[in-house]
N, C-alpha and C. Protein backbone atom coordinates (compact mmCIF):
# COMPACT_ATOMS: atom_id res chain seq x y z
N UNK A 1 202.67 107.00 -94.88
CA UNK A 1 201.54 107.44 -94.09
C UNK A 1 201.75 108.88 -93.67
N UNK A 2 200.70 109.66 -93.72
CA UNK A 2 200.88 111.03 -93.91
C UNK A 2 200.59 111.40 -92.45
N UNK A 3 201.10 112.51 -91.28
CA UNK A 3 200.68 112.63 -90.30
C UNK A 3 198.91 113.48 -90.39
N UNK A 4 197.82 113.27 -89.38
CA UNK A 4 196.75 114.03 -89.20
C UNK A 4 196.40 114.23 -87.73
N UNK A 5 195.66 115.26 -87.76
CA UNK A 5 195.57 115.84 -86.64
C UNK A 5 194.77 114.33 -85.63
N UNK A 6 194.04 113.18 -86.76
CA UNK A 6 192.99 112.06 -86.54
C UNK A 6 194.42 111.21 -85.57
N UNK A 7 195.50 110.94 -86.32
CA UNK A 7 196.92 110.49 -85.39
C UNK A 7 197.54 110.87 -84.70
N UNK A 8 197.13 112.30 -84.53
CA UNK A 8 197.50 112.94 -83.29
C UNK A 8 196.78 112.64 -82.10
N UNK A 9 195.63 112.49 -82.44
CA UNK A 9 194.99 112.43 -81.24
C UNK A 9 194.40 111.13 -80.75
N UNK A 10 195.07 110.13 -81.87
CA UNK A 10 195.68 108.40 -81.07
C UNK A 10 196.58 108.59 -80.71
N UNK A 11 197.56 109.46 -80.92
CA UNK A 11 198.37 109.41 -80.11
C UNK A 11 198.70 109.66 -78.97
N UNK A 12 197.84 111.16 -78.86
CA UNK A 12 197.90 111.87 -77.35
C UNK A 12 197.32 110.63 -76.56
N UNK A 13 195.66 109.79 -76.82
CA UNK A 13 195.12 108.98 -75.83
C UNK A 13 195.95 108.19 -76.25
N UNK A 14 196.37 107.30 -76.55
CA UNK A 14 197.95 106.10 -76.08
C UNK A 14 198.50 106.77 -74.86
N UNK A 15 199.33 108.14 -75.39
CA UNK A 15 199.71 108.74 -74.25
C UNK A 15 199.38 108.75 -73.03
N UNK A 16 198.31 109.07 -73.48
CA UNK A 16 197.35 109.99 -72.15
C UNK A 16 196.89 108.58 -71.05
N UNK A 17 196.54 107.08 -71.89
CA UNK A 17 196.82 106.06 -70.78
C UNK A 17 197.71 105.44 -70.28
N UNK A 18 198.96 106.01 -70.75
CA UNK A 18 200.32 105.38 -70.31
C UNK A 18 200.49 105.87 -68.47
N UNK A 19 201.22 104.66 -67.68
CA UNK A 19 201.13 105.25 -66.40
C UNK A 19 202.70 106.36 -66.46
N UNK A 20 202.43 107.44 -65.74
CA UNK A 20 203.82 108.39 -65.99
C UNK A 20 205.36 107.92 -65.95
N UNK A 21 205.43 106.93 -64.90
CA UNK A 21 206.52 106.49 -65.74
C UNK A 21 206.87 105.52 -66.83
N UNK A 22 205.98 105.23 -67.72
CA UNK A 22 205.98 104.90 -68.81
C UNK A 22 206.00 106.12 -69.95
N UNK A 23 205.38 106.99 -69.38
CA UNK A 23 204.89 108.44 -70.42
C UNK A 23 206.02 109.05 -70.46
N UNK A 24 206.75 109.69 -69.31
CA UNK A 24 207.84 110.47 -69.42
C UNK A 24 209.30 110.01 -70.07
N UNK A 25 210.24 109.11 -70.22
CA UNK A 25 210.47 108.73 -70.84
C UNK A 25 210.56 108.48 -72.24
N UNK A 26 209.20 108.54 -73.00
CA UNK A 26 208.64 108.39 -74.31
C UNK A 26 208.50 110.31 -74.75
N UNK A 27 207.87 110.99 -73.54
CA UNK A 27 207.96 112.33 -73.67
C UNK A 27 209.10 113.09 -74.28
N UNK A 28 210.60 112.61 -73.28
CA UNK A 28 211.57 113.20 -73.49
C UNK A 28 212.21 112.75 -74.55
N UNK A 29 211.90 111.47 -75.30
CA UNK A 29 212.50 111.31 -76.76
C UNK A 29 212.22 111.69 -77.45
N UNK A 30 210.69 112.05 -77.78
CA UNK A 30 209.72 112.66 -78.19
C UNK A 30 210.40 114.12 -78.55
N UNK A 31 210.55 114.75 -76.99
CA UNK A 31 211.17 116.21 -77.26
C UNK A 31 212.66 116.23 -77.86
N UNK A 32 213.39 115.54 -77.63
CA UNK A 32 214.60 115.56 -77.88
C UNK A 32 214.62 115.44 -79.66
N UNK A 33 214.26 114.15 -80.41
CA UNK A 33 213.60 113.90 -81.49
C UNK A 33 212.80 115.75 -82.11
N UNK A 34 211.98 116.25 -81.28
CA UNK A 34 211.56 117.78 -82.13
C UNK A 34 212.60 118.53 -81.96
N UNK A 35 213.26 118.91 -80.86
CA UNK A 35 214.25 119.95 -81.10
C UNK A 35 215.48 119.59 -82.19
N UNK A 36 215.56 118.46 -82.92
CA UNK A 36 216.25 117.98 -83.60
C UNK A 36 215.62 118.27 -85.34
N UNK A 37 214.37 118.56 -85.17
CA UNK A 37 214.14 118.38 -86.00
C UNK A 37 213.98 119.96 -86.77
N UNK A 38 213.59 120.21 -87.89
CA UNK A 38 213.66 121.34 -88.76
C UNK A 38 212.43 122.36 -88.44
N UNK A 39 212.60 123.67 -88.68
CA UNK A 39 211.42 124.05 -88.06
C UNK A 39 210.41 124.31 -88.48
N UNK A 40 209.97 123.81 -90.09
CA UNK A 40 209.04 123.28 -90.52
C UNK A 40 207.89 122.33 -90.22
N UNK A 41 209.10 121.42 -89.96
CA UNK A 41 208.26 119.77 -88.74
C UNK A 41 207.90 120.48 -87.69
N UNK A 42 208.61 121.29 -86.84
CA UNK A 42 208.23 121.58 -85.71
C UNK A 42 207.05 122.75 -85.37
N UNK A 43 206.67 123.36 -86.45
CA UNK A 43 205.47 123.87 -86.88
C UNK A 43 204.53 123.48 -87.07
N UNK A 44 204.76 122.50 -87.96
CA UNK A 44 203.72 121.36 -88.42
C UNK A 44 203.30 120.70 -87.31
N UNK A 45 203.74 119.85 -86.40
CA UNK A 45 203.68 119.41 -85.39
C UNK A 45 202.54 119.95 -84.60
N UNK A 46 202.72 120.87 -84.27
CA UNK A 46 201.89 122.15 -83.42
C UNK A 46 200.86 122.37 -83.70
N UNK A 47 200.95 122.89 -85.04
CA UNK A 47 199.63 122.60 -86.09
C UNK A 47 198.85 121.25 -85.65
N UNK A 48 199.13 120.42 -85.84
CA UNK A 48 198.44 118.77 -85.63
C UNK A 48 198.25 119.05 -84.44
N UNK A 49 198.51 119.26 -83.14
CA UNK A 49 198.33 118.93 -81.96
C UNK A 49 197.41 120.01 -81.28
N UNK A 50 197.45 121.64 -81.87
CA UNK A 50 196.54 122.18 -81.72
C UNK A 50 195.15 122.08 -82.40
N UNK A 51 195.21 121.50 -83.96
CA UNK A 51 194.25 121.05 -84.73
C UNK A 51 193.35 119.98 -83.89
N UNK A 52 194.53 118.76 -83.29
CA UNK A 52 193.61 117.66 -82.56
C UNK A 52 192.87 118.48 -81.46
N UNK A 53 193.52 119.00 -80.46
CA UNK A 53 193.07 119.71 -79.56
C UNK A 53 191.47 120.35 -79.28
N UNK A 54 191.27 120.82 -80.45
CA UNK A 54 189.80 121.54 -80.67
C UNK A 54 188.42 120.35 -80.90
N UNK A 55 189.25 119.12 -80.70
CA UNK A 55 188.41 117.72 -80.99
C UNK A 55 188.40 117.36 -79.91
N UNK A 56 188.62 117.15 -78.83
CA UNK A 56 189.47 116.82 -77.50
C UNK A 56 188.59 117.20 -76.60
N UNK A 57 188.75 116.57 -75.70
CA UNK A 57 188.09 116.69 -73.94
C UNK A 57 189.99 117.32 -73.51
N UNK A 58 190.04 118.15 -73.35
CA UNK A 58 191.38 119.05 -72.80
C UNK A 58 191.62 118.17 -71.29
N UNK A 59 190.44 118.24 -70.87
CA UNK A 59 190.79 118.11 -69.36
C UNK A 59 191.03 116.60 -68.50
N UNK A 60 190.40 115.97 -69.81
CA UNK A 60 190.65 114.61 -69.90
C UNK A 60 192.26 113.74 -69.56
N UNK A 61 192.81 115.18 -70.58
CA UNK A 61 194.50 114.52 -70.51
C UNK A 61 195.35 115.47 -69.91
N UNK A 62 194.73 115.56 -68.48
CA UNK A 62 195.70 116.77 -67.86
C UNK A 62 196.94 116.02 -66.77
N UNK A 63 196.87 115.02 -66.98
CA UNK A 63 198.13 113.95 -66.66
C UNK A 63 199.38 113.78 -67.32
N UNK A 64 198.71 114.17 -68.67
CA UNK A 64 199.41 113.80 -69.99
C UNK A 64 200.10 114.81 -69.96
N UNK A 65 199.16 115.93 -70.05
CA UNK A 65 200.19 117.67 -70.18
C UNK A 65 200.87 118.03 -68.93
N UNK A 66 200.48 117.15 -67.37
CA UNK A 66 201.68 117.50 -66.65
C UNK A 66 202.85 116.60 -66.99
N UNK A 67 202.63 115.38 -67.34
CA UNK A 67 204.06 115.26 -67.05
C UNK A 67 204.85 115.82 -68.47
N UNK A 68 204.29 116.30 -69.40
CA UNK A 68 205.02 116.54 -70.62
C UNK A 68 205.54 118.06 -70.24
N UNK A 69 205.01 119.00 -69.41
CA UNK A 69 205.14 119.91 -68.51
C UNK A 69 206.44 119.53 -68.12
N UNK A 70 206.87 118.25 -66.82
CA UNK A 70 207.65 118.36 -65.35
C UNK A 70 208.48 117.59 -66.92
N UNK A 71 208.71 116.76 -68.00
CA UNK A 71 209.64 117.20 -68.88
C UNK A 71 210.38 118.34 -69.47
N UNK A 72 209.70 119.03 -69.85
CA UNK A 72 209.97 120.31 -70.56
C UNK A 72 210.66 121.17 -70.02
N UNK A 73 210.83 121.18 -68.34
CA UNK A 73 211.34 122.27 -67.71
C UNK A 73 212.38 121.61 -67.52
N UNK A 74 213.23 120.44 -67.91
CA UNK A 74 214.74 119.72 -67.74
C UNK A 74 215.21 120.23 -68.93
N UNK A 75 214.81 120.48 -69.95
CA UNK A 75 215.13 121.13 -71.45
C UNK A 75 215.68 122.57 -71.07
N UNK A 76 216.92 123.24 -71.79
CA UNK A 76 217.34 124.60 -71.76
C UNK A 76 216.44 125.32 -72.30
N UNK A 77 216.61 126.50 -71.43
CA UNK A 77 215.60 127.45 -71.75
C UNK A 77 215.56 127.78 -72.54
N UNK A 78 216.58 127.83 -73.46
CA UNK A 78 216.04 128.01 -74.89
C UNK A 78 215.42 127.21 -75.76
N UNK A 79 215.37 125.93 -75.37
CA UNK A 79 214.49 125.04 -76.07
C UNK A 79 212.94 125.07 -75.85
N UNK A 80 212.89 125.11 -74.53
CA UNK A 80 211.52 125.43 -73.59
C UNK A 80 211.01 126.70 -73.94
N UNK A 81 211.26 128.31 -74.30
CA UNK A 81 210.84 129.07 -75.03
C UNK A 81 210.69 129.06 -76.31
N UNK A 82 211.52 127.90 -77.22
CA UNK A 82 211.08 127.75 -78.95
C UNK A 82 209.91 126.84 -78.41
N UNK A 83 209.74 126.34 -77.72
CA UNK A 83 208.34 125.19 -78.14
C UNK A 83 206.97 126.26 -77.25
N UNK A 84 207.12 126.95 -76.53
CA UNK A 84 206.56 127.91 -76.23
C UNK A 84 205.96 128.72 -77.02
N UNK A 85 206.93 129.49 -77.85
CA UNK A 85 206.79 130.57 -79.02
C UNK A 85 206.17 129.56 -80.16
N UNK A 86 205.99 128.57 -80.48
CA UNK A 86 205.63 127.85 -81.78
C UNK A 86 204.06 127.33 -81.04
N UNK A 87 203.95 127.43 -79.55
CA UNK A 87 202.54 126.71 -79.24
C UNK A 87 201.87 128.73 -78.95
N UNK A 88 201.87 129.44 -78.73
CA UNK A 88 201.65 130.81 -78.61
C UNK A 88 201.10 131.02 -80.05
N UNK A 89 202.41 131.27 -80.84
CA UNK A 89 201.61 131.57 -82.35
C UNK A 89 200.76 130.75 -82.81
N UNK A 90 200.56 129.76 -82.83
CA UNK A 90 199.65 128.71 -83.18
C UNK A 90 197.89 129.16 -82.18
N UNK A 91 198.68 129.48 -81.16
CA UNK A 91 197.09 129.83 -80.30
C UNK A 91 196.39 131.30 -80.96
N UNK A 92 197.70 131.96 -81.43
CA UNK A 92 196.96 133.24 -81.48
C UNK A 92 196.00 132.75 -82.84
N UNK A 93 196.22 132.26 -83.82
CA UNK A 93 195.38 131.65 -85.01
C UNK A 93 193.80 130.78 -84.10
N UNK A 94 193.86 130.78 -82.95
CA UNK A 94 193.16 129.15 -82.59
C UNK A 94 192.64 129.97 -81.00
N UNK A 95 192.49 131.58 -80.79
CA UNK A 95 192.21 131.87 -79.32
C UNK A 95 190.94 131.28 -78.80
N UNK A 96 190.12 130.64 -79.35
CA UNK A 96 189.12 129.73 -78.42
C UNK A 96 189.55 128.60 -77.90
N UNK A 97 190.65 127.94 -78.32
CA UNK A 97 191.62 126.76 -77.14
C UNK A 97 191.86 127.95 -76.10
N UNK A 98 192.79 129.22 -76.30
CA UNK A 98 192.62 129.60 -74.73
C UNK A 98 192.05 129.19 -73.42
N UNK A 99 191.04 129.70 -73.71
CA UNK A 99 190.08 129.57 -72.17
C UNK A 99 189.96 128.14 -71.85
N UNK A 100 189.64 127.14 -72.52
CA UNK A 100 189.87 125.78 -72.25
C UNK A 100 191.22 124.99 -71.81
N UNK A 101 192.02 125.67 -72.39
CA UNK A 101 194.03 125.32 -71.71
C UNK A 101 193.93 126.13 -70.68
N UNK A 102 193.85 126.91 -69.88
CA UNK A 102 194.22 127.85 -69.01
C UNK A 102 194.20 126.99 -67.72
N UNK A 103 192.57 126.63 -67.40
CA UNK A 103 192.24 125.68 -66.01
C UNK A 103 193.29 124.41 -66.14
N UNK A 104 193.48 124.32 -67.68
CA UNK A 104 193.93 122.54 -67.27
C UNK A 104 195.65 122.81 -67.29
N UNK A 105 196.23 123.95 -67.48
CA UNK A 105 197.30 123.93 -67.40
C UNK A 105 197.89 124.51 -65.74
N UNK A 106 196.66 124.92 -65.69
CA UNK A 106 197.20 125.47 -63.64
C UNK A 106 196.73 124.11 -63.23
N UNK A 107 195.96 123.40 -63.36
CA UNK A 107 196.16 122.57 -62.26
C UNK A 107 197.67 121.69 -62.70
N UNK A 108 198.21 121.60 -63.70
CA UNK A 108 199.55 120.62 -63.54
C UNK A 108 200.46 121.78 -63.35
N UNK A 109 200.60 123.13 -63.34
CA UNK A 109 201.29 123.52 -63.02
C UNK A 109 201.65 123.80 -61.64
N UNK A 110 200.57 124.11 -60.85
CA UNK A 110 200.13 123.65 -59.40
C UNK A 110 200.70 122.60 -58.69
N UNK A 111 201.03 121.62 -59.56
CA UNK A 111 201.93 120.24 -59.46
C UNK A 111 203.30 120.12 -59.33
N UNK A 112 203.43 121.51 -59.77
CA UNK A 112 205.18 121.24 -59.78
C UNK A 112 205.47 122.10 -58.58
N UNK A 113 206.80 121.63 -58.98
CA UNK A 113 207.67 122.60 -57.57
C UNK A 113 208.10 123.91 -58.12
N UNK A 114 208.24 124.91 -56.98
CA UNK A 114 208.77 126.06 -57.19
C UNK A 114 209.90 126.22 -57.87
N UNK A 115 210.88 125.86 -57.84
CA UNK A 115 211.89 125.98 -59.33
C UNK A 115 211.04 125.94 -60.68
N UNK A 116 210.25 124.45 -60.80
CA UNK A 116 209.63 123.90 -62.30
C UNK A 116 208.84 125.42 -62.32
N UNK A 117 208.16 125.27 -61.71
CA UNK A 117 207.19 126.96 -61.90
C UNK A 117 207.29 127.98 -62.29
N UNK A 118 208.83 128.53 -61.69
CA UNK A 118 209.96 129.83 -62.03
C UNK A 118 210.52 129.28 -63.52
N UNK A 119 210.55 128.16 -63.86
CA UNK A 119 211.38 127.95 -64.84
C UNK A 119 210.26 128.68 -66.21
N UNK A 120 209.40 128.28 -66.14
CA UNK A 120 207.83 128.02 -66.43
C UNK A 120 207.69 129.55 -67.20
N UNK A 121 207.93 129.83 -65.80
CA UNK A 121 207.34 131.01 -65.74
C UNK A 121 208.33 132.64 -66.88
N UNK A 122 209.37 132.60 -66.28
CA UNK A 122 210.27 133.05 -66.74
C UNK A 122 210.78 132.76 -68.67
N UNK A 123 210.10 131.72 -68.94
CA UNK A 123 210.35 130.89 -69.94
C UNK A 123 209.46 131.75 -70.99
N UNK A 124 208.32 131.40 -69.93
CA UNK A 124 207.06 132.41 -70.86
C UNK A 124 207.41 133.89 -71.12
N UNK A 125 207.42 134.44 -69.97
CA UNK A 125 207.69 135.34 -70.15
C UNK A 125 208.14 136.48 -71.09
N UNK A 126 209.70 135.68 -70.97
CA UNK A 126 210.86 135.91 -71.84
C UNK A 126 210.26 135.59 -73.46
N UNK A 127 209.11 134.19 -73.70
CA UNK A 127 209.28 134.18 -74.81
C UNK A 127 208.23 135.29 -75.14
N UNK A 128 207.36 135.21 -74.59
CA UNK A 128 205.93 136.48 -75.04
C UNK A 128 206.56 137.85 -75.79
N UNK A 129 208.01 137.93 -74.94
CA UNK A 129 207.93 139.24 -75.08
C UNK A 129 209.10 139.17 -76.57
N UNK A 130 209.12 138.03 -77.58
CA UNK A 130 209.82 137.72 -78.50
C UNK A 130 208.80 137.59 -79.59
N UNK A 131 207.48 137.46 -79.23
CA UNK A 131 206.44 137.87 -80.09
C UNK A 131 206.22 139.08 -80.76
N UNK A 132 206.10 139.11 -82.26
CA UNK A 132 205.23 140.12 -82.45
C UNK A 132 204.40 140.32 -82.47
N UNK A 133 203.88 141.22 -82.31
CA UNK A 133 202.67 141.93 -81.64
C UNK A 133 201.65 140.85 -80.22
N UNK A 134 202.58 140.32 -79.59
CA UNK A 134 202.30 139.83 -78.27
C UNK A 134 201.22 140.74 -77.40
N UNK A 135 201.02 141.63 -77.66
CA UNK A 135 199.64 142.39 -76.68
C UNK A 135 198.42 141.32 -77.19
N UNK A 136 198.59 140.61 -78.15
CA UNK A 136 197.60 140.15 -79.23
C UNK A 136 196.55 138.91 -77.69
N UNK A 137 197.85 138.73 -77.20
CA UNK A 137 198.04 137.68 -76.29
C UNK A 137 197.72 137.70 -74.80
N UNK A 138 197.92 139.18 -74.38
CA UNK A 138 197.35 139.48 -72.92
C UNK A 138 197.21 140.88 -73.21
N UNK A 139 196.14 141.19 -72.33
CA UNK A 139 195.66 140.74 -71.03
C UNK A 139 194.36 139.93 -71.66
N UNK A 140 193.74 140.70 -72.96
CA UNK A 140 192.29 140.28 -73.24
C UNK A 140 192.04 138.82 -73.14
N UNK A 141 192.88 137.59 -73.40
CA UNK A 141 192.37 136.20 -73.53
C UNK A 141 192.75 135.96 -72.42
N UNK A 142 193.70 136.16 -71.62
CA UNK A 142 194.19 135.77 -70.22
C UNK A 142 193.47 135.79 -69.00
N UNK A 143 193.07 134.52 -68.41
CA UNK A 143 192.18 134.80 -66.98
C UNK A 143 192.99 135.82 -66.09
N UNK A 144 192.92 136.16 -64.85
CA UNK A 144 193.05 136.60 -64.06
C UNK A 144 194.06 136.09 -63.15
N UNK A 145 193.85 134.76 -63.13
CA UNK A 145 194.51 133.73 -62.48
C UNK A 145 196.04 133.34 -63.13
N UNK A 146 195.93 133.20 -64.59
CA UNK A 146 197.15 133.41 -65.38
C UNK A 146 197.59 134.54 -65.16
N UNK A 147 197.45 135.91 -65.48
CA UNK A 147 198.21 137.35 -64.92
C UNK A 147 198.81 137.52 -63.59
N UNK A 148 198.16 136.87 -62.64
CA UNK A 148 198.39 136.69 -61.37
C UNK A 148 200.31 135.71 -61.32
N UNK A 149 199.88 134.52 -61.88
CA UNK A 149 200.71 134.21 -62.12
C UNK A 149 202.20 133.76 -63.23
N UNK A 150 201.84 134.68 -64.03
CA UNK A 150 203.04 134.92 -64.55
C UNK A 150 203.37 136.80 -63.77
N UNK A 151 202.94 137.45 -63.41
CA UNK A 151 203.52 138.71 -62.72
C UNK A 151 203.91 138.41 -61.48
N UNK A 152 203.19 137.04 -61.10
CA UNK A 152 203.38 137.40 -59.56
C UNK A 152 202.61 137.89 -57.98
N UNK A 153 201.94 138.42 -58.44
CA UNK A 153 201.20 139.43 -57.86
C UNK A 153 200.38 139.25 -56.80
């Protein structure tokens, strides 16, 4: 059985009705399982999940993307900036998900605590600036509210 973006996005809703501590758990094998894996798959992956994405009610599964979020920031930062840098390049191909991820990712980020946030934050950061040609990426698609908070300001 071949993966599609159509099983991705049974998968995310499975996910997305699991209660969190059922989800997180499944999350972190999940992640552990990709950083294991080649970075072909882990391209591919991205591909499927941004592909499902553009099919998707975003805001629907913003439960789903926090707790896969308050996972991600227990991962070394260098793992947390490769899955960063592989969901970035994938957006820059796909900048009309932008504006639709932005609201639903502040409100779970809003959710976390000030460490998870800094981790977050710093993560991005660091990886943006491992992009090429990363201007591609801010300020023009970036709300206001995102600049705010990744600078700080």
């Amino acid at each position: 059985m071949s993966v599609t973006s159509g099983n991705i996005e049974d998968i995310i809703e499975i996910l997305g009705n699991l209660q969190p501590f059922l989800r997180k758990p499944i999350i972190k094998n999940k992640l552990i399982d990709f950083f294991k894996s080649e970075s072909s798959f882990q391209l591919e992956t991205i591909e499927l999940i941004l592909d499902s994405l553009e099919n998707m009610d975003i805001q629907k599964y913003q439960d789903l993307i926090s707790s896969w979020l308050q996972v991600l920031v227990y991962f070394e930062n260098t793992k947390i900036n490769q899955i960063i840098k592989l969901f970035l390049s994938g957006l820059l191909k796909r900048k009309e998900l932008i504006n639709p991820l932005q609201p639903v990712l502040f409100y779970c980020i809003n959710k976390m605590s000030t460490d998870q946030k800094d981790t977050l934050r710093y993560c991005f950061l660091e990886t943006l600036f491992m992009i090429p040609n990363y201007k591609n990426i801010i300020p023009s698609n970036l709300s206001e509210e995102t600049l705010k908070f990744l600078f700080k300001c």
